[in-house]
N, C-alpha and C. Protein backbone atom coordinates (compact mmCIF):
# COMPACT_ATOMS: atom_id res chain seq x y z
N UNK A 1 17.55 319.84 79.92
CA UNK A 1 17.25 320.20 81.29
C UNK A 1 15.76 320.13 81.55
N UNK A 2 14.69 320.81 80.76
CA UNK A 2 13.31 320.87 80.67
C UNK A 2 12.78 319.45 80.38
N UNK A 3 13.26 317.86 80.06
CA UNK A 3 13.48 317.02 80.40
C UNK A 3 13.75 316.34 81.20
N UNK A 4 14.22 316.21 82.24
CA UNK A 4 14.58 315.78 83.72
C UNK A 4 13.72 316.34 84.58
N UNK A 5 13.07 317.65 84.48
CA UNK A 5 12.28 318.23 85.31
C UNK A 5 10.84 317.89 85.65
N UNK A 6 10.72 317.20 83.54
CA UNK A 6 9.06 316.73 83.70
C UNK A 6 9.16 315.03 84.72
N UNK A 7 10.54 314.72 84.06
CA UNK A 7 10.69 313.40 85.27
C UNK A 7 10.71 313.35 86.12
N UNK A 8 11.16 314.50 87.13
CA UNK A 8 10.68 314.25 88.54
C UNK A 8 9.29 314.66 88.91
N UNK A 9 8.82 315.50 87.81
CA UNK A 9 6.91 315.92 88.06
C UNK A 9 6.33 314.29 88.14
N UNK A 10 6.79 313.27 87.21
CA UNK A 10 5.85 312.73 87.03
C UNK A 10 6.42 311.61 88.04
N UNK A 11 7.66 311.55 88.31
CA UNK A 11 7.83 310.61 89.57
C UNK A 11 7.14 311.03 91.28
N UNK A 12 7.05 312.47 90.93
CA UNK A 12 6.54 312.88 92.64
C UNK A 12 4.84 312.32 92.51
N UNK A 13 3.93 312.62 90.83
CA UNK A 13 3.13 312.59 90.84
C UNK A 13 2.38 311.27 91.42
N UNK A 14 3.14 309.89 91.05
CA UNK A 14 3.49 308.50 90.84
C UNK A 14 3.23 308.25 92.61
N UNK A 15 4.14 308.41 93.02
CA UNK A 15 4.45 308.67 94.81
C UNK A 15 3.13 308.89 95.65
N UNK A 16 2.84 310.61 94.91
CA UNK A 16 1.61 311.08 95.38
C UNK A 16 0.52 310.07 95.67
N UNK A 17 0.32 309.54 94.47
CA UNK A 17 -0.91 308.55 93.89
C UNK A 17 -0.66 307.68 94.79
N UNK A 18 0.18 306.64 94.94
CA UNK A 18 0.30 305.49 95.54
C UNK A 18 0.22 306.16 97.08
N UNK A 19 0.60 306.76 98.04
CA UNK A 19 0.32 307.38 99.24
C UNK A 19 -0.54 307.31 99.58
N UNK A 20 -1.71 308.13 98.06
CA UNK A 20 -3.25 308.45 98.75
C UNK A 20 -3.91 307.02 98.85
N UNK A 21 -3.65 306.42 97.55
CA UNK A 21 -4.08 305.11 97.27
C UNK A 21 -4.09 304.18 99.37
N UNK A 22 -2.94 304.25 99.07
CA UNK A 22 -2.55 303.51 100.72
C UNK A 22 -3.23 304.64 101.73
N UNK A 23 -3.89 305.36 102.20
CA UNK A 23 -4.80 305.91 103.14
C UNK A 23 -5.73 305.70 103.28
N UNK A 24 -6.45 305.50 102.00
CA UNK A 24 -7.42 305.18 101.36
C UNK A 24 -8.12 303.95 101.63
N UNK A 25 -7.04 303.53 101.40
CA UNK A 25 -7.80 302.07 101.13
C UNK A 25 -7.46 301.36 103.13
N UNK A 26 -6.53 301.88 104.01
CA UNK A 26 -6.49 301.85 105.34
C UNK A 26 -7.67 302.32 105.68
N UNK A 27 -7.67 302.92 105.54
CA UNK A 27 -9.35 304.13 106.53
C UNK A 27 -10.83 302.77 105.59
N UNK A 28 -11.04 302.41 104.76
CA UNK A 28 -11.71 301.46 104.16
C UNK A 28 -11.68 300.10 104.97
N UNK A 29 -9.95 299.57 105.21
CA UNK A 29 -10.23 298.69 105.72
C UNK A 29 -10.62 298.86 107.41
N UNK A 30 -10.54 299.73 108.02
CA UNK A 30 -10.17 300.11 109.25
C UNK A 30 -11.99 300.12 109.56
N UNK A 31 -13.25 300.42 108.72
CA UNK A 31 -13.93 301.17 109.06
C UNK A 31 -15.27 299.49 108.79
N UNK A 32 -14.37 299.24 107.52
CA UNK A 32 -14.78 297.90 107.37
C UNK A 32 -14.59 296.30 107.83
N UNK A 33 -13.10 296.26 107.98
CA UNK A 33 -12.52 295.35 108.40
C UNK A 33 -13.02 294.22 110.03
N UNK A 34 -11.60 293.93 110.51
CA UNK A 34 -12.06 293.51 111.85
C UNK A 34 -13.24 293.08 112.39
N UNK A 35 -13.52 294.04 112.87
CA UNK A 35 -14.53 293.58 113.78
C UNK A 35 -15.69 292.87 113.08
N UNK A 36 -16.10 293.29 111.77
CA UNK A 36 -17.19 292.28 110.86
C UNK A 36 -16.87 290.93 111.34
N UNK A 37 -15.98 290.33 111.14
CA UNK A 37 -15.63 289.04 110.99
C UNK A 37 -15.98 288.05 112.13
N UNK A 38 -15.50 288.54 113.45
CA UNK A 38 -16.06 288.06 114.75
C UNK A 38 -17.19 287.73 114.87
N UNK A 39 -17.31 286.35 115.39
CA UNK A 39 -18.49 285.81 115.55
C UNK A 39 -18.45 284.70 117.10
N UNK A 40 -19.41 284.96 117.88
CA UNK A 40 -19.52 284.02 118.89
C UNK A 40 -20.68 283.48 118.65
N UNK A 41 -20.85 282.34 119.76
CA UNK A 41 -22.25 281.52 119.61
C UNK A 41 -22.87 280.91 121.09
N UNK A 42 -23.70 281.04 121.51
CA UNK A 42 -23.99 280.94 122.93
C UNK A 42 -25.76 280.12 122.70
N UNK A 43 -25.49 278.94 123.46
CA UNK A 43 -26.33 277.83 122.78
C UNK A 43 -27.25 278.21 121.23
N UNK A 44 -28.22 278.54 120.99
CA UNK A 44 -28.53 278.78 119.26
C UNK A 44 -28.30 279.72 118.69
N UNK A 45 -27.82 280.64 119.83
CA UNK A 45 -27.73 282.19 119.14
C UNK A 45 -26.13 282.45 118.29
N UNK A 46 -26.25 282.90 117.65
CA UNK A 46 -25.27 283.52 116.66
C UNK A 46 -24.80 285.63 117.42
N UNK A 47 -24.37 285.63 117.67
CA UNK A 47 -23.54 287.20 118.40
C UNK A 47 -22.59 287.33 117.16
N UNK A 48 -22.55 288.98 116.49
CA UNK A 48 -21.38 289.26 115.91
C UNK A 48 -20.95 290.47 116.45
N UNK A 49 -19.87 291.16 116.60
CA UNK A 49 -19.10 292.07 117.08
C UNK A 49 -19.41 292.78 116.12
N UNK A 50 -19.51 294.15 117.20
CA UNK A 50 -19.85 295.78 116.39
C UNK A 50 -18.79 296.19 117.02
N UNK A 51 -19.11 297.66 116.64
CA UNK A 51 -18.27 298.44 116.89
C UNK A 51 -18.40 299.04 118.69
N UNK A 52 -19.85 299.01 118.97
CA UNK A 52 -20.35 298.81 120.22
C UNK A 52 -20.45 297.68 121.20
N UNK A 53 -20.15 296.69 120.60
CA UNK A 53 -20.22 295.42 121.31
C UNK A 53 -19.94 294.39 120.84
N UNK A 54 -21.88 293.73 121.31
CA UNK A 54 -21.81 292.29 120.14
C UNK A 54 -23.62 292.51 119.45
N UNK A 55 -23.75 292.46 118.63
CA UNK A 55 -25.64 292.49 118.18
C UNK A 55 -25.98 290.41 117.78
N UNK A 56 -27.14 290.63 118.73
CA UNK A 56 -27.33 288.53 117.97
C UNK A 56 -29.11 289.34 117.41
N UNK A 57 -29.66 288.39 116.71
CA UNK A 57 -30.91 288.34 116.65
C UNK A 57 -31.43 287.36 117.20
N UNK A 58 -33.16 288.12 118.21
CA UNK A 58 -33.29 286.86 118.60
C UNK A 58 -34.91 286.86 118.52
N UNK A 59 -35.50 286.14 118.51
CA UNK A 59 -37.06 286.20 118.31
C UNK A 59 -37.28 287.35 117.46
N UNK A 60 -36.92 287.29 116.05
CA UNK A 60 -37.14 288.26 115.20
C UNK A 60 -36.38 289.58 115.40
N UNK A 61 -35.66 289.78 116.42
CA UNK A 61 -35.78 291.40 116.46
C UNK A 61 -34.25 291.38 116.93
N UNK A 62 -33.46 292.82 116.81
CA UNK A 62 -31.84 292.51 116.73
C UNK A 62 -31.98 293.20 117.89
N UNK A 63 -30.91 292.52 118.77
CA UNK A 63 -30.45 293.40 120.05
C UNK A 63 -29.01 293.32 120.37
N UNK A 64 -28.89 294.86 121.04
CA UNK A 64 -27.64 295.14 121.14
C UNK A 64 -27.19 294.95 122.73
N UNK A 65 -25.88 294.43 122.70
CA UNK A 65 -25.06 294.35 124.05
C UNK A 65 -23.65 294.64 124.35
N UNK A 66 -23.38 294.51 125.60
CA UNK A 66 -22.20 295.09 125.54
C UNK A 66 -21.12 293.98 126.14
N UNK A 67 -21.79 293.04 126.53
CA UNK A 67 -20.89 291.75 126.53
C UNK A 67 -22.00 290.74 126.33
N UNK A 68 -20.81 289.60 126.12
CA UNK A 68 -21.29 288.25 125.79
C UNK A 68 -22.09 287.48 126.82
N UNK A 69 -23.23 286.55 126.76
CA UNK A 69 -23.48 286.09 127.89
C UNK A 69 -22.53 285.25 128.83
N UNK A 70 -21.55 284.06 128.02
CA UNK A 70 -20.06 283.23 128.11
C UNK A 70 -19.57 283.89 128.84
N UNK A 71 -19.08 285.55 128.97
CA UNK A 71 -18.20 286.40 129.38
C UNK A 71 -19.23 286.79 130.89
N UNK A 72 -20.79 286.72 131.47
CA UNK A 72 -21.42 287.24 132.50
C UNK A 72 -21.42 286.08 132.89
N UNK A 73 -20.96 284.53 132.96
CA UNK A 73 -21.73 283.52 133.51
C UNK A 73 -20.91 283.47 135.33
N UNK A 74 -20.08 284.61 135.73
CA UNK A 74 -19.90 284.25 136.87
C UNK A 74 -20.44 285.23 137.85
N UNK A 75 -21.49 285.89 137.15
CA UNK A 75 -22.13 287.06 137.73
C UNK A 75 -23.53 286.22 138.53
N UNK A 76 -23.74 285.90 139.38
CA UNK A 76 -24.86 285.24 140.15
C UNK A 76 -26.07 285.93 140.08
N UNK A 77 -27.45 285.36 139.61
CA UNK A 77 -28.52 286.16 139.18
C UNK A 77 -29.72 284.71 139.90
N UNK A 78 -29.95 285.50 141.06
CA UNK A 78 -31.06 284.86 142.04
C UNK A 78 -32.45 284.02 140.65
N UNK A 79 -32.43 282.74 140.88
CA UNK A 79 -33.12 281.87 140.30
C UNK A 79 -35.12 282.76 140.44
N UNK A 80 -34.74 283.54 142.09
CA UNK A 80 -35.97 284.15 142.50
C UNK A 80 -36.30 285.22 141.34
N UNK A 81 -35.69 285.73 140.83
CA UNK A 81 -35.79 286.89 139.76
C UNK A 81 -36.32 286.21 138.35
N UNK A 82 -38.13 286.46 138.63
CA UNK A 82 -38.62 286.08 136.92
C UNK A 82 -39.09 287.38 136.61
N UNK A 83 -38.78 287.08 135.14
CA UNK A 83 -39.80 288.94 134.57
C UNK A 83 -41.21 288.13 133.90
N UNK A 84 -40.90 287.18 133.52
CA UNK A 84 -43.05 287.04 132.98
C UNK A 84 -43.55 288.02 132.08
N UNK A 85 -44.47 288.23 131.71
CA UNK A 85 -44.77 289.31 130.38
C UNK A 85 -44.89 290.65 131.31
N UNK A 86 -43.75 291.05 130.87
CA UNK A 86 -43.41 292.92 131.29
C UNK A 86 -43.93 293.27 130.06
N UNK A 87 -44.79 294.57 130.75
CA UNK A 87 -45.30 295.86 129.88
C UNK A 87 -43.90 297.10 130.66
N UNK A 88 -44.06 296.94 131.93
CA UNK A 88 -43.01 298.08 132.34
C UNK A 88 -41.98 297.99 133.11
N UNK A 89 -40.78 298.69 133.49
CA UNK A 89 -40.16 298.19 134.43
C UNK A 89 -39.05 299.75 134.57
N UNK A 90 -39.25 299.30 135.95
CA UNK A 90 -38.98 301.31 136.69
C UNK A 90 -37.22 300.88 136.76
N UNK A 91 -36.73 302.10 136.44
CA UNK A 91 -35.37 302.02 136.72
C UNK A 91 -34.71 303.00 137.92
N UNK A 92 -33.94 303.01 138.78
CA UNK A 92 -33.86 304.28 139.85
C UNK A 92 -32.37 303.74 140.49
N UNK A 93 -32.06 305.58 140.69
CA UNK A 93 -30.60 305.00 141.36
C UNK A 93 -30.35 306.70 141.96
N UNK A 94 -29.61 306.87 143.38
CA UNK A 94 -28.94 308.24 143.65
C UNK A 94 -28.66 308.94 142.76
N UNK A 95 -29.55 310.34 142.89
CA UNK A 95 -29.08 311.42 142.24
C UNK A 95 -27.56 311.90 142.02
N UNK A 96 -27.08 311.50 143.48
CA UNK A 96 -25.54 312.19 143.52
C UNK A 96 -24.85 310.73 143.70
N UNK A 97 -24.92 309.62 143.37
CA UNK A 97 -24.40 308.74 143.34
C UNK A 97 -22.75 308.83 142.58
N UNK A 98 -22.10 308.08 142.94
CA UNK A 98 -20.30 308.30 142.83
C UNK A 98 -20.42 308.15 141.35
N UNK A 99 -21.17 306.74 141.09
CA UNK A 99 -21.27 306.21 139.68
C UNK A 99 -22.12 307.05 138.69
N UNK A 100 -22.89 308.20 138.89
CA UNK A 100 -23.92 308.09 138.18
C UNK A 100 -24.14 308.20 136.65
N UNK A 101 -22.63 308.46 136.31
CA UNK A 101 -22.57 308.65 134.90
C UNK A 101 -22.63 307.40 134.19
N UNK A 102 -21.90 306.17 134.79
CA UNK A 102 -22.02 304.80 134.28
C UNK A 102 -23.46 304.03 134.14
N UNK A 103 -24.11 304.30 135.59
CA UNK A 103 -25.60 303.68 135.70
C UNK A 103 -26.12 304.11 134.80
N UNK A 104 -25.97 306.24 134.50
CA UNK A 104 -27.03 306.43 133.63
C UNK A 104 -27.55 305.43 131.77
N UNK A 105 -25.45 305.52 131.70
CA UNK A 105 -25.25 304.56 130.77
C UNK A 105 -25.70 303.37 130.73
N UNK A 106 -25.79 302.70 131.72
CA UNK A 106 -26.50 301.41 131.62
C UNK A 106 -27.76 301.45 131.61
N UNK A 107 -28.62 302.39 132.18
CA UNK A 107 -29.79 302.01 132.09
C UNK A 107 -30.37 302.64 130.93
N UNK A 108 -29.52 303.69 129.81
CA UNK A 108 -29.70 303.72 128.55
C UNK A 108 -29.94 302.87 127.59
N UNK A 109 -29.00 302.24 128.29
CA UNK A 109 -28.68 300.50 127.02
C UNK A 109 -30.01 299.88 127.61
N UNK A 110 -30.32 299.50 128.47
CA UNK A 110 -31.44 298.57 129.31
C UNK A 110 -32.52 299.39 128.60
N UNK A 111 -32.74 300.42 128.29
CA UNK A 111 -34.15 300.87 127.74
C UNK A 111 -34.17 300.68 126.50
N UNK A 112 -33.04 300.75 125.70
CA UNK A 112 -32.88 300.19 124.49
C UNK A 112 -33.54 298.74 124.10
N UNK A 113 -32.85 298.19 124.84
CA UNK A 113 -32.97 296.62 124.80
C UNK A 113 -34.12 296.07 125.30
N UNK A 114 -35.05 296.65 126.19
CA UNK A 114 -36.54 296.67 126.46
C UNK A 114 -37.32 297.05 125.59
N UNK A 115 -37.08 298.28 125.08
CA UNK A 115 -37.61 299.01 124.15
C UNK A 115 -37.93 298.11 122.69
N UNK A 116 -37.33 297.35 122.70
CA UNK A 116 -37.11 296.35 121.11
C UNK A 116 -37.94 295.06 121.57
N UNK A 117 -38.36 294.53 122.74
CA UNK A 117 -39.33 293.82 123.34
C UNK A 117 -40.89 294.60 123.49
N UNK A 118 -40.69 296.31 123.33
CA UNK A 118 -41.68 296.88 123.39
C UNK A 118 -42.22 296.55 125.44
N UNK A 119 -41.29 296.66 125.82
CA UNK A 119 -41.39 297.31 127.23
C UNK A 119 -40.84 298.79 127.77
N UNK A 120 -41.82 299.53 128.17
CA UNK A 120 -41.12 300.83 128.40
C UNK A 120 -40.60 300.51 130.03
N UNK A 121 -39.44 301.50 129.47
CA UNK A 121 -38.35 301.95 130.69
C UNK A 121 -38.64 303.33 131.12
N UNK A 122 -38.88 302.91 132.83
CA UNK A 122 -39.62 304.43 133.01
C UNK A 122 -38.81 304.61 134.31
N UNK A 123 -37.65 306.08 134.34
CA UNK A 123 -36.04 306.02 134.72
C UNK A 123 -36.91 307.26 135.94
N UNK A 124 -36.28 307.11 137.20
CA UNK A 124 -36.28 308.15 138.10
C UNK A 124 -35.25 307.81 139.12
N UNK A 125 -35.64 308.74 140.06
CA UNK A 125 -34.21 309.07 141.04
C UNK A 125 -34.80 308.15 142.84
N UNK A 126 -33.91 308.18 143.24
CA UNK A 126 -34.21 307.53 144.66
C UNK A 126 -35.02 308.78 145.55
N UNK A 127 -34.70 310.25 144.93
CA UNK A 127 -35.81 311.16 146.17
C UNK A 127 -35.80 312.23 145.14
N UNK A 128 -35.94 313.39 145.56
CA UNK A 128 -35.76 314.71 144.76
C UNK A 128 -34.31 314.48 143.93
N UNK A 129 -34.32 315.42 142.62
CA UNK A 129 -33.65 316.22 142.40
C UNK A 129 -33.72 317.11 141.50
N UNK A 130 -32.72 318.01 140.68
CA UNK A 130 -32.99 318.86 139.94
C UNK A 130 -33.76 318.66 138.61
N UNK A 131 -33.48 317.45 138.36
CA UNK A 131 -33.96 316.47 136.69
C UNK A 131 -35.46 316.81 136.67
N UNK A 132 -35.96 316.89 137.82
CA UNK A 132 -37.63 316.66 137.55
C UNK A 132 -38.18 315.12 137.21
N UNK A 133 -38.06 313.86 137.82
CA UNK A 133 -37.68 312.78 137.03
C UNK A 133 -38.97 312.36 138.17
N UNK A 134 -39.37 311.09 138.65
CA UNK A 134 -40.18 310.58 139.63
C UNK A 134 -39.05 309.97 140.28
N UNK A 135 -39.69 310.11 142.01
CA UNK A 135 -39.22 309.50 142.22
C UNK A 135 -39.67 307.89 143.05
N UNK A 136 -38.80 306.93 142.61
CA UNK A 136 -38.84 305.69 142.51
C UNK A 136 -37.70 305.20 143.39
N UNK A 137 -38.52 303.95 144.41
CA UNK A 137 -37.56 303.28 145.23
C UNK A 137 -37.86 302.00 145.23
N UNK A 138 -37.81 300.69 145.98
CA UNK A 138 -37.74 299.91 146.29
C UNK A 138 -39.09 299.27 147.01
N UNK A 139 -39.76 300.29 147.59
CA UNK A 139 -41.55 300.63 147.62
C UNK A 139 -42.13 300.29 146.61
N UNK A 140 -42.18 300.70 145.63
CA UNK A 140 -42.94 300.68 144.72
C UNK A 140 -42.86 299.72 143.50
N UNK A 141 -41.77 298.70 143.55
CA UNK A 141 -42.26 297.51 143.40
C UNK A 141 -42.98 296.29 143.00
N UNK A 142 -43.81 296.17 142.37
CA UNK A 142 -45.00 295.11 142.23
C UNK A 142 -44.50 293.81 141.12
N UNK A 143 -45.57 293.27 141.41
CA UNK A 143 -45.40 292.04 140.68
C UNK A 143 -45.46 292.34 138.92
N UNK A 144 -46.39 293.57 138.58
CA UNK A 144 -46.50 293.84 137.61
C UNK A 144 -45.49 294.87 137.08
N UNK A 145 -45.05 295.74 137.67
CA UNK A 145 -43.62 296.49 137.32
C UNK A 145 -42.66 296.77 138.20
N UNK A 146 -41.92 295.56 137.88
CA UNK A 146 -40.41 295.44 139.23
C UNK A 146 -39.90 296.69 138.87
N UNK A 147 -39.13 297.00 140.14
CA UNK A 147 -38.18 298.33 140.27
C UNK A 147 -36.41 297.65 140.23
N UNK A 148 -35.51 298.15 139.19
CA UNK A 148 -34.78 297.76 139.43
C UNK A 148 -33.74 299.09 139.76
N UNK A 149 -32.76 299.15 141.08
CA UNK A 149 -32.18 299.80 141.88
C UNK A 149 -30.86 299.72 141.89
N UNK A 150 -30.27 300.50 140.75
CA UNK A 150 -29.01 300.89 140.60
C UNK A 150 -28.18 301.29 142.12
N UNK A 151 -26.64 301.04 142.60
CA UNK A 151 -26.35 301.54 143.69
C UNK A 151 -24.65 301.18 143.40
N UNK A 152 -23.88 301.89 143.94
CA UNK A 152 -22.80 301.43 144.33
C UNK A 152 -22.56 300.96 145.83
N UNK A 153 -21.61 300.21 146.03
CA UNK A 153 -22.08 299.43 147.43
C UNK A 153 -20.21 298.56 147.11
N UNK A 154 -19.93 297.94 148.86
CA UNK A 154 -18.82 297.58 148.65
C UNK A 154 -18.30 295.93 148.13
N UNK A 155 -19.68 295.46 147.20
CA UNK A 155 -19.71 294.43 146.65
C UNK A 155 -20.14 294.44 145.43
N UNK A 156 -19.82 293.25 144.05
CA UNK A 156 -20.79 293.78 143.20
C UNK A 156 -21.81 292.51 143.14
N UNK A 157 -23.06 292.34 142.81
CA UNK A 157 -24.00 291.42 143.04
C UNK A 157 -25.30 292.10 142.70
N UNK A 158 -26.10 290.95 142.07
CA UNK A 158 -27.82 291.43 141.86
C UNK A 158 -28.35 290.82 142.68
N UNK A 159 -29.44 291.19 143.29
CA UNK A 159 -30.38 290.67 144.08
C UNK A 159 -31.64 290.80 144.22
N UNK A 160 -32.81 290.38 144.71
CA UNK A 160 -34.24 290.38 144.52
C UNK A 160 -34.54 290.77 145.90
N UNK A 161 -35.13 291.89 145.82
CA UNK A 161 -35.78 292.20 147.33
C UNK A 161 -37.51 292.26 147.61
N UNK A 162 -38.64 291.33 147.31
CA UNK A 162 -39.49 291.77 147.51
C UNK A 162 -39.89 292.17 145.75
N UNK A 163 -39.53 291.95 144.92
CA UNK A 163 -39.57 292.49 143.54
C UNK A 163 -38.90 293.88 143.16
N UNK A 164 -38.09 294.12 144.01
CA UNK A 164 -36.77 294.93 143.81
C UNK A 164 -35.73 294.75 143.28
N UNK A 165 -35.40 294.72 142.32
CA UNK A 165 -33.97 293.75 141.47
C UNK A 165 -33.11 294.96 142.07
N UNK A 166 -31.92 294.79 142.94
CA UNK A 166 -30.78 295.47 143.73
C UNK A 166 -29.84 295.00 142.22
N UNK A 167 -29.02 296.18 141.73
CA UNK A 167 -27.83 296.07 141.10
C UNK A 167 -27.22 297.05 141.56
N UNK A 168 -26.06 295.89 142.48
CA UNK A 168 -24.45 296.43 143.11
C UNK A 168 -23.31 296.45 142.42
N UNK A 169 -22.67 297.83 142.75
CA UNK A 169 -21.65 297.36 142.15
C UNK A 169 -20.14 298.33 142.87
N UNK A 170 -19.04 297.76 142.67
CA UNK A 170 -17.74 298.46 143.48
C UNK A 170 -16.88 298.78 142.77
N UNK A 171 -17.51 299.03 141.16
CA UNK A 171 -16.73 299.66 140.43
C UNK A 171 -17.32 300.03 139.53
N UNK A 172 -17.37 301.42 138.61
CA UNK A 172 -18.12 301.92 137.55
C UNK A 172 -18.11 301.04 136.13
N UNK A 173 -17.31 300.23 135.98
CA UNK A 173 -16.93 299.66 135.06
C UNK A 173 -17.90 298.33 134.79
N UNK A 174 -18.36 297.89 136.48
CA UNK A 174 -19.47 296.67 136.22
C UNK A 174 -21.00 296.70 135.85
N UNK A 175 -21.44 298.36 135.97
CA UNK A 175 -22.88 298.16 135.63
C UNK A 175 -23.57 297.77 134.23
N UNK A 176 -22.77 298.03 133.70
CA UNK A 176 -23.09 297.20 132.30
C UNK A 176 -23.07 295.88 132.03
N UNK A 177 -22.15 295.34 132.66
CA UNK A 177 -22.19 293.81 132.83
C UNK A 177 -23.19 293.37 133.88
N UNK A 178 -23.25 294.04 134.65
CA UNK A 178 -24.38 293.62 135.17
C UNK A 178 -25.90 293.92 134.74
N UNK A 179 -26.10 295.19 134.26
CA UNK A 179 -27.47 295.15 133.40
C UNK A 179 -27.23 294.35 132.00
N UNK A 180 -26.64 293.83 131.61
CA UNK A 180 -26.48 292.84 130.35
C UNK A 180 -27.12 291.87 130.87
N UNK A 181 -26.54 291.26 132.00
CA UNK A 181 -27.00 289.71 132.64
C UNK A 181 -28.66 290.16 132.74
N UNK A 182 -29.16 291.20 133.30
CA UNK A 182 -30.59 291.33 133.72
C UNK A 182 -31.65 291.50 132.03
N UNK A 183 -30.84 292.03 131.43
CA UNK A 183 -31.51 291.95 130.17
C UNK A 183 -31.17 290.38 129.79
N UNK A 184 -30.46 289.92 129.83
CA UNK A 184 -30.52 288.50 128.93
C UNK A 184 -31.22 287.95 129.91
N UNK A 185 -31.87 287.69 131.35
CA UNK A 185 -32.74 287.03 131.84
C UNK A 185 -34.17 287.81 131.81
N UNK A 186 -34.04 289.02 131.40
CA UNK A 186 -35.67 289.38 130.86
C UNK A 186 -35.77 288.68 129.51
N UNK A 187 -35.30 288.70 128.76
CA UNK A 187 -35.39 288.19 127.56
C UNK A 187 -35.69 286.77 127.22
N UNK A 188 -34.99 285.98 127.94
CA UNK A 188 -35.14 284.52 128.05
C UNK A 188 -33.66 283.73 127.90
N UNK A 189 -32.69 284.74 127.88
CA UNK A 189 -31.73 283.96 126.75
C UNK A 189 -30.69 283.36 127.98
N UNK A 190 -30.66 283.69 129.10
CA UNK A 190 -29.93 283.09 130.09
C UNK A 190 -30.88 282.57 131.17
């Protein structure tokens, strides 16, 4: 009897092992897997898929995005819109704006991605509010630090006003694609 008993110890033990084994090695591939492998290519550049996006390197330095350029090419970006050697570039959008949780997100990523060009992103609101932030409009402007002007509006589209880069949009879901396109034409790459 004390025979059969150690056999099922050592069959549950057996079971056990192989279970953990298989979790194990899932959560490994899960964390490793996939997404490494993906690779796009958009004229010389090489893009691989993260877990955030896509990262390419480009003039030495790695930058991160959240779509492909292939995937923005039907987003229209006024030929009038050059950046030229930026030191700065003002970001501003409604305090109480519908979107503002998405813009803020985008213009997170946009300071990121400036930030690695070594341009500062310097973020305020269209008038007062509680943030304490500056505020920044469409005034202020110049040739040397464009203002670009987050908004929701019942179209989505970028536009150049006077050195005002207008980014519209009619759904929370596009400001990222649309500050992607404005970073890949600060950059050079579109």
């Amino acid at each position: 009897m004390r025979r059969r008993k150690n056999k099922k110890n050592y069959a549950g033990i057996i079971v056990s092992i192989f279970i953990a084994f298989i979790l194990v090695t899932s959560i490994i591939g899960y964390i490793f897997g996939d997404n490494q492998n993906q690779v796009s290519r958009y004229k010389d550049l090489k893009f691989t898929a993260t877990s955030q996006g896509w990262k390419t390197n480009y003039q030495g330095k790695t930058y991160h995005f959240s779509f492909l350029p292939q995937d923005l090419e039907d987003i229209n970006i006024s030929d009038s819109i050059g950046f030229g050697n930026l030191l700065e570039v003002d970001a501003t959008y409604e305090p109480n704006s519908t979107y503002k949780e998405n813009i803020a997100q985008a213009i997170f990523e946009l300071k990121n991605i400036l930030g690695q060009k070594e341009i500062f992103l310097r973020q305020g609101f269209t008038r007062n509010s509680t943030f304490n932030l500056p505020i920044i409009t469409c005034s202020n402007a110049n040739p040397i630090v464009p203002v670009i002007y987050y908004k929701s509006s019942n179209q989505t589209l970028i536009t150049n006003q006077a050195g005002c880069i207008i980014i519209e949009s009619q759904s929370e879901n596009s400001f990222l694609a649309l500050t992607d396109k404005v970073a890949y034409r600060i950059l050079g790459i579109v």
